[in-house]
Protein backbone atom coordinates (compact mmCIF):
# COMPACT_ATOMS: atom_id res chain seq x y z
CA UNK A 1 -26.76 59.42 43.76
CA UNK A 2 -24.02 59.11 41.49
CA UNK A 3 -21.43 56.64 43.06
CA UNK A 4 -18.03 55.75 41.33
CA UNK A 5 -16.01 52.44 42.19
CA UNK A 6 -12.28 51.53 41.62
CA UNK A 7 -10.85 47.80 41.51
CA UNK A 8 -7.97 46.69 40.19
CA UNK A 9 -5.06 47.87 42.52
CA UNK A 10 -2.13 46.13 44.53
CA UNK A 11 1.32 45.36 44.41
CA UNK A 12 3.51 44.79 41.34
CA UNK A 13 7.04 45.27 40.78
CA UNK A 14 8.87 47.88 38.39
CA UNK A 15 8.24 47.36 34.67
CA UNK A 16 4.98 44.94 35.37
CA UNK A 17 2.13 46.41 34.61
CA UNK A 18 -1.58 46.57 36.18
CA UNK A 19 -5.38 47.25 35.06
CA UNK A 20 -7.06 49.79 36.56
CA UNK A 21 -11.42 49.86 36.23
CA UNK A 22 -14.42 51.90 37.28
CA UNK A 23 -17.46 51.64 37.00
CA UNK A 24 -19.98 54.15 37.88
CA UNK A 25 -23.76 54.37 38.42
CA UNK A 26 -26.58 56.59 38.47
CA UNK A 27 -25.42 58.63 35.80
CA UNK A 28 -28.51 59.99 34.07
CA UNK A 29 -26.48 62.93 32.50
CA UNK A 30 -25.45 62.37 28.44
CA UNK A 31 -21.92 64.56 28.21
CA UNK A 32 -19.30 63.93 30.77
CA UNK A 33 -15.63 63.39 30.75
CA UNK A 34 -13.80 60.63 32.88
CA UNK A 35 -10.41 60.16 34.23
CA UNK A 36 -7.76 59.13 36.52
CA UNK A 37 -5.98 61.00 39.01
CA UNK A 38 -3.48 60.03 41.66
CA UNK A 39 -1.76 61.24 44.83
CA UNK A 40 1.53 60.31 45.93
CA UNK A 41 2.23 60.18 49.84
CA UNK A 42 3.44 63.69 50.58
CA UNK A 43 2.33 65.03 47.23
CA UNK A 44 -1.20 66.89 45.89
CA UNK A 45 -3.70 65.04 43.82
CA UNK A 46 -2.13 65.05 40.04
CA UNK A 47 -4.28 64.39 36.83
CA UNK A 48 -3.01 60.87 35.24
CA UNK A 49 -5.67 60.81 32.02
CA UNK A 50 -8.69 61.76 31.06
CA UNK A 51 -11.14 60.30 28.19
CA UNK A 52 -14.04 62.87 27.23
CA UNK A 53 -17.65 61.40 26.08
CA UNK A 54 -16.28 61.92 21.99
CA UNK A 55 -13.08 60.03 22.62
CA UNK A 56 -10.38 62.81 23.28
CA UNK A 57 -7.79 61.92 25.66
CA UNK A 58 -5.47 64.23 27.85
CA UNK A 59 -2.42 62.38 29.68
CA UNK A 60 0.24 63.79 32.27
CA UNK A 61 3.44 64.05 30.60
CA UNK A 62 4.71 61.76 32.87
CA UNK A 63 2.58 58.58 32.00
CA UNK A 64 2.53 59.52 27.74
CA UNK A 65 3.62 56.02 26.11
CA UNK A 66 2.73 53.57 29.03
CA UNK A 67 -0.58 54.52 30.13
CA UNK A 68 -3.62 53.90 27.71
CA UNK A 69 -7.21 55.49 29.29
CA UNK A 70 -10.27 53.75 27.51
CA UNK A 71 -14.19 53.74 28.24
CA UNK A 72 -17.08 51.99 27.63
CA UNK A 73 -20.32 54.47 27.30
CA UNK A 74 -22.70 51.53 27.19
CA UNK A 75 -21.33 50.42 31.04
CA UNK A 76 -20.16 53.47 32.18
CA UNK A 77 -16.89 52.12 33.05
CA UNK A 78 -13.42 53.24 32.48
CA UNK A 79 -10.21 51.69 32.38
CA UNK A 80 -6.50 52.40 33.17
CA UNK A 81 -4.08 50.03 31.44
CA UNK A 82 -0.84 50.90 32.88
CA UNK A 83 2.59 49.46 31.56
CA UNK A 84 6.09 49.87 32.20
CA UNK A 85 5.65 50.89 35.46
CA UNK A 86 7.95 52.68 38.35
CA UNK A 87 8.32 53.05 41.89
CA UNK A 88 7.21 56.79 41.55
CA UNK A 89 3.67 55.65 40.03
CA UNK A 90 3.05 54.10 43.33
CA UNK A 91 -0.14 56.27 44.62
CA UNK A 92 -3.53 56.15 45.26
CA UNK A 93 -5.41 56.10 42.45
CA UNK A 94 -9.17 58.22 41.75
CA UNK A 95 -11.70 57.97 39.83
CA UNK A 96 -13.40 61.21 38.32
CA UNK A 97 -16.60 62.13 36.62
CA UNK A 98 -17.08 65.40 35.10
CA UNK A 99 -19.96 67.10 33.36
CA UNK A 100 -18.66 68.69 30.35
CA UNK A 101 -21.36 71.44 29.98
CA UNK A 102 -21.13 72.31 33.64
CA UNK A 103 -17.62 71.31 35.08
CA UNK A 104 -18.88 72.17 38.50
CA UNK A 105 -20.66 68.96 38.80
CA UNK A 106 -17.98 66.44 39.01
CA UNK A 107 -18.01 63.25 41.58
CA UNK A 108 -15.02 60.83 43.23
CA UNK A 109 -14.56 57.50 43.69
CA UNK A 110 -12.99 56.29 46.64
CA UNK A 111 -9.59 55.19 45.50
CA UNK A 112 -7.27 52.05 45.07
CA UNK A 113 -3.70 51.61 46.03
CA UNK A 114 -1.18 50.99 43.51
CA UNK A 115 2.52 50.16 45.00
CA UNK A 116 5.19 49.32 42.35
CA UNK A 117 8.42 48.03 44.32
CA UNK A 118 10.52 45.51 44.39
């Protein structure tokens, strides 16, 4: 069973900045794209970034110049470095598999609060 697992959250105040990490196991598929998504109280889950298995990242227009998605095939981990942050970043944040030949297949981690205030 593929299981995903987020550390890295808390509390930091506006402009700080935070590492988020993942690391999943029980992968035994070769092609599949990672990523970061987030959901605001009151608000739907929003893509953040995504890294595919080649190296081609997609970000949210609203994270483009602070937040840099990275992975590490070898530990099937992914990262989050955020920077710069705001108050309306604060969400809880998911991790996301997803198999690139069939997009179907995709798996959750089970989130990590991230609260930028002052």
């Amino acid at each position: 069973q593929v299981q995903l697992v987020e550390s890295g959250g808390g509390l930091v105040q506006p402009g700080g900045s935070l590492r988020l990490s993942c690391a999943a196991s029980g992968i035994t598929f070769s092609r599949y794209t990672m990523g970061w998504y987030r959901q605001a109280p009151g608000k739907q889950r929003e893509l953040v970034a995504t890294i595919k298995s080649y190296g081609s990242t997609n970000y949210a227009d609203s994270v483009k110049g602070r937040f840099t998605i990275s992975r590490d095939n070898a530990k099937n981990t992914v990262c989050l470095d955020m920077n710069s942050l705001k108050p309306e970043d604060t969400a809880v944040y998911y991790c996301n598999v997803r198999l690139e030949l069939y997009g179907q297949l995709t798996y959750w981690g089970q989130g990590t609060q991230v609260t930028v205030s002052s």
